[in-house]
Protein backbone atom coordinates (compact mmCIF):
# COMPACT_ATOMS: atom_id res chain seq x y z
CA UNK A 1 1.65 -22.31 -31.45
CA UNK A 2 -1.02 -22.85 -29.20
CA UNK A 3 -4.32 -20.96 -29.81
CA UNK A 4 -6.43 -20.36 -27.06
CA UNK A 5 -10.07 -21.75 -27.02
CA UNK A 6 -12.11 -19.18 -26.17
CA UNK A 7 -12.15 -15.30 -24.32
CA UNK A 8 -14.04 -13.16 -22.92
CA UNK A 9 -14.52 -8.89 -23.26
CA UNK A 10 -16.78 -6.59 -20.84
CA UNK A 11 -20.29 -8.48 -21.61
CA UNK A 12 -19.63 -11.41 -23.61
CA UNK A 13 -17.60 -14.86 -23.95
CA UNK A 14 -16.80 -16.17 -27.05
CA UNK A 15 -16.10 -19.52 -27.20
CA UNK A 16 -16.07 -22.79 -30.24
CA UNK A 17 -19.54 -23.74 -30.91
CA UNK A 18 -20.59 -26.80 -29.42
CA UNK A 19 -23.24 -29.62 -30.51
CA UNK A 20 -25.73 -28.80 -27.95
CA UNK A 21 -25.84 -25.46 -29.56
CA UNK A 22 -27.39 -26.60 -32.70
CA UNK A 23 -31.01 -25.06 -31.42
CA UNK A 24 -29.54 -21.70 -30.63
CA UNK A 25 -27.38 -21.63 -34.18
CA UNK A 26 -30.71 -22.71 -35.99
CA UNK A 27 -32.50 -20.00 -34.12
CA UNK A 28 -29.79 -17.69 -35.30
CA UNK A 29 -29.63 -18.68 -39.11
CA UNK A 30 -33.54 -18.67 -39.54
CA UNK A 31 -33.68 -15.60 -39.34
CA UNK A 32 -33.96 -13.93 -42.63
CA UNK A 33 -32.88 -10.28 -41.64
CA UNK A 34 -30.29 -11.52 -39.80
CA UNK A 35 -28.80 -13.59 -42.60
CA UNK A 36 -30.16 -11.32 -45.50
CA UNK A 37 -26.42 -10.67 -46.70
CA UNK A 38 -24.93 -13.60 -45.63
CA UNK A 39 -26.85 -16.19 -48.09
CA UNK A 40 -26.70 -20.06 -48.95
CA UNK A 41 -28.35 -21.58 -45.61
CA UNK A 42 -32.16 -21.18 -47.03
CA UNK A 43 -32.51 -24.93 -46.28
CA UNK A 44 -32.39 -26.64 -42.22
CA UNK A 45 -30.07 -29.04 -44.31
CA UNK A 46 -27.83 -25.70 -45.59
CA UNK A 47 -27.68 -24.75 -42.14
CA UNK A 48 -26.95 -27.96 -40.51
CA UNK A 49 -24.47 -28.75 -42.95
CA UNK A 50 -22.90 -25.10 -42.12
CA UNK A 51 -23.14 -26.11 -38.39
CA UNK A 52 -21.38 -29.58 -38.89
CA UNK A 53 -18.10 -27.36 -40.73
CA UNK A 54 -18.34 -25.36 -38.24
CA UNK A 55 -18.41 -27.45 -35.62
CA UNK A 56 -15.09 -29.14 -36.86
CA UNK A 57 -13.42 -25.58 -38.14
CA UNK A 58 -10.98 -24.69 -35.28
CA UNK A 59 -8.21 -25.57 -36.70
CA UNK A 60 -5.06 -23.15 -36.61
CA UNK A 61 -6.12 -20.59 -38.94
CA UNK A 62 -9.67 -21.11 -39.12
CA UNK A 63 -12.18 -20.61 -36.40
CA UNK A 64 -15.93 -20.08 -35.68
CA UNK A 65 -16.49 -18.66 -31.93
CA UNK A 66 -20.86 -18.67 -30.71
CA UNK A 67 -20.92 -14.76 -28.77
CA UNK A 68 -22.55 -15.47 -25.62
CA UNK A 69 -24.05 -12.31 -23.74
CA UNK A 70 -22.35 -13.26 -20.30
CA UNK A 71 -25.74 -11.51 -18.10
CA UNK A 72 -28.41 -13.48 -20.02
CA UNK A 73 -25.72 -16.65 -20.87
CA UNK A 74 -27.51 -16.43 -24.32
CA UNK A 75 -25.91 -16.75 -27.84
CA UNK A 76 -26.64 -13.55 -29.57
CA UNK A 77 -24.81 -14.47 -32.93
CA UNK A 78 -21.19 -15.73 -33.87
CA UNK A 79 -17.93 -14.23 -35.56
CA UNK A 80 -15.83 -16.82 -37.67
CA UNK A 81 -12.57 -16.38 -39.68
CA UNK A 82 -10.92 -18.13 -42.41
CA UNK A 83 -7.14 -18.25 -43.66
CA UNK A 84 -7.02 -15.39 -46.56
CA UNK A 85 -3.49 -15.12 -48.52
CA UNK A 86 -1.23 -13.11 -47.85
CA UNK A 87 -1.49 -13.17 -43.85
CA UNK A 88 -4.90 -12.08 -43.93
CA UNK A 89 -8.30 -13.87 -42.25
CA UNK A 90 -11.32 -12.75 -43.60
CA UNK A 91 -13.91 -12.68 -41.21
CA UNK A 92 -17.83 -12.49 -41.14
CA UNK A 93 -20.19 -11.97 -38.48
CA UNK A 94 -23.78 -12.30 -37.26
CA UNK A 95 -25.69 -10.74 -34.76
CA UNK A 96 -29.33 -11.74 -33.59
CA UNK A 97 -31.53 -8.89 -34.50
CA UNK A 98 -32.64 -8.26 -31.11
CA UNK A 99 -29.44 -7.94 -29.91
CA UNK A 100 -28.33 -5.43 -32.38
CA UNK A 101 -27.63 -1.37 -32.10
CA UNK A 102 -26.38 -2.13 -28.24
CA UNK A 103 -22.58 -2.52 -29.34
CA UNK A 104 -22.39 -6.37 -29.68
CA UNK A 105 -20.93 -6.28 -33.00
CA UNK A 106 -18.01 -4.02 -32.58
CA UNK A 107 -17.15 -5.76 -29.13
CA UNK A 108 -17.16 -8.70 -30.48
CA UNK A 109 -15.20 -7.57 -33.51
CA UNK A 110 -12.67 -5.78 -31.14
CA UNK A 111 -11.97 -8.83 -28.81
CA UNK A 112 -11.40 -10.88 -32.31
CA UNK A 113 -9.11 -8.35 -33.46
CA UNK A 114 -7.25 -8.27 -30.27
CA UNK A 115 -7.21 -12.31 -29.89
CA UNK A 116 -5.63 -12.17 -33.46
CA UNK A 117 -3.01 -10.10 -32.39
CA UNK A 118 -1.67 -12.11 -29.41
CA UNK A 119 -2.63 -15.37 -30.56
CA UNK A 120 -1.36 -14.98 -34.46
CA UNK A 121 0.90 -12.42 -34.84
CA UNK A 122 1.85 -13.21 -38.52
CA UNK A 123 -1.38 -11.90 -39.15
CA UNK A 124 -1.15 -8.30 -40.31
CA UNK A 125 -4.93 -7.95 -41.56
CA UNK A 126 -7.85 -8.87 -40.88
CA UNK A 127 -10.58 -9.13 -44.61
CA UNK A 128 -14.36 -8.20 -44.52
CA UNK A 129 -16.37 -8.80 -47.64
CA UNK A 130 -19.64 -6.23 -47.00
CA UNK A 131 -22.84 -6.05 -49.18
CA UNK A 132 -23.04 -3.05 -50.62
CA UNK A 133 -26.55 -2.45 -48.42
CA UNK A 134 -25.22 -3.21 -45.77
CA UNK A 135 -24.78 0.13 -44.03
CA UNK A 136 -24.81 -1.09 -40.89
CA UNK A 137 -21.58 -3.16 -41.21
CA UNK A 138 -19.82 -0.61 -43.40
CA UNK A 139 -20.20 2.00 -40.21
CA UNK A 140 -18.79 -0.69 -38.16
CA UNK A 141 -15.63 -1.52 -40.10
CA UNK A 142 -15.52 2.27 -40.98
CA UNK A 143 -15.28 3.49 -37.01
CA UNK A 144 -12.34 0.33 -36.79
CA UNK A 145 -10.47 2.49 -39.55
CA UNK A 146 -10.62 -0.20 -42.32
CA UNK A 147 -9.84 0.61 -45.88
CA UNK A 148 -12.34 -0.10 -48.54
CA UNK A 149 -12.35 -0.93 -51.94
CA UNK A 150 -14.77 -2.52 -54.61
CA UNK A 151 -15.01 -6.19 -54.92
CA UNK A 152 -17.80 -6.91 -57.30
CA UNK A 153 -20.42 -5.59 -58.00
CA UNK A 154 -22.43 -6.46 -55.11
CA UNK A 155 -19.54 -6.19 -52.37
CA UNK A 156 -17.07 -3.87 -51.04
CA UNK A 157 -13.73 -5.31 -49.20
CA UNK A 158 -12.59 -3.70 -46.35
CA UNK A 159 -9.51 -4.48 -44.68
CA UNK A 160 -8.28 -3.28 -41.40
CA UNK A 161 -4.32 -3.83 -40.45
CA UNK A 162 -3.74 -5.71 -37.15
C-alpha cells in the first residue's frame, strides 16, 4: 500500500523530517520542559542519534512527521508512531512550549488519527504511554475519548480506537 508522505490540517503541514532540519529538531529537544516526560536525549549526541532514526523511520508502519505552523512556516514540534501488536501504533508527541495551549497538539493528533485511518486501515488503535504528571496530555487524549489504564508505576496507557 502506498502511504502518503506528508498532509496538511487548517494551520499546519506535517511532513518526514528532513536533514536540514537538524537545527530546528535540536532547538526542539533542548528544551527541558518540553521534553521533561519524554527522557533519554540529555546529550546533543542522544539527540542526534534520535534525529539520524528518525530521519530513516518512514517505513510502512513507522513514521516521524516535523508539525510545521503553515503562517510562520516554523516547526513547532513533531508527532511519530511506531508498530504496536495487535494493530496498534503507539504514538508520542512534542510540542514547542511556546506554541502550546493554542490547539497544536490535538490538531496535530487529529490529522494523525485521520491519516491512520485512510492510509492504514488495519489499524484499529492508536497507543499513548502518558506520565502520570502529565496533565496536560491526559486532557488531550481524554477530550479524543481514549481509554486509560495503568502501565507502571510512572505511566498510564491510553488507547483510543480508530
Amino acid at each position: 500500500m502506498f502511504y502518503k508522505d506528508s498532509f496538511d490540517t487548517i494551520r499546519l503541514n506535517l511532513r518526514p523530517f528532513r536533514q536540514t532540519d537538524i537545527s530546528s529538531f535540536l532547538e526542539i529537544v533542548r528544551d527541558s520542559e518540553v521534553t521533561k516526560y519524554f527522557g533519554n536525549l540529555a546529550t546533543t549526541t542522544d539527540a542526534y542519534d534520535f534525529f539520524e532514526t528518525i530521519l530513516h523511520q518512514n517505513t510502512n508502519y513507522d513514521r516521524c512527521f516535523a508539525v510545521i505552523e503553515k503562517s510562520s512556516k516554523q516547526i513547532i514540534g513533531y508527532i511519530n508512531f511506531y508498530s504496536y501488536p495487535p494493530n496498534s501504533v503507539l504514538i508520542e508527541y512534542i510540542t514547542k512550549k511556546e506554541f502550546r495551549n493554542r490547539g497544536y497538539a490535538k490538531e496535530t493528533l487529529s490529522g494523525l488519527l485521520n491519516y491512520i485511518k485512510v492510509y492504514m486501515p488495519h489499524i484499529s488503535s492508536a497507543i499513548f504511554q502518558v506520565h502520570k504528571d502529565n496533565v496536560v496530555s491526559q486532557k488531550i487524549l481524554t477530550d479524543f475519548g481514549a481509554t486509560k489504564r495503568e502501565f507502571d508505576k510512572n505511566n498510564f496507557e491510553f488507547s483510543i480506537s480508530i
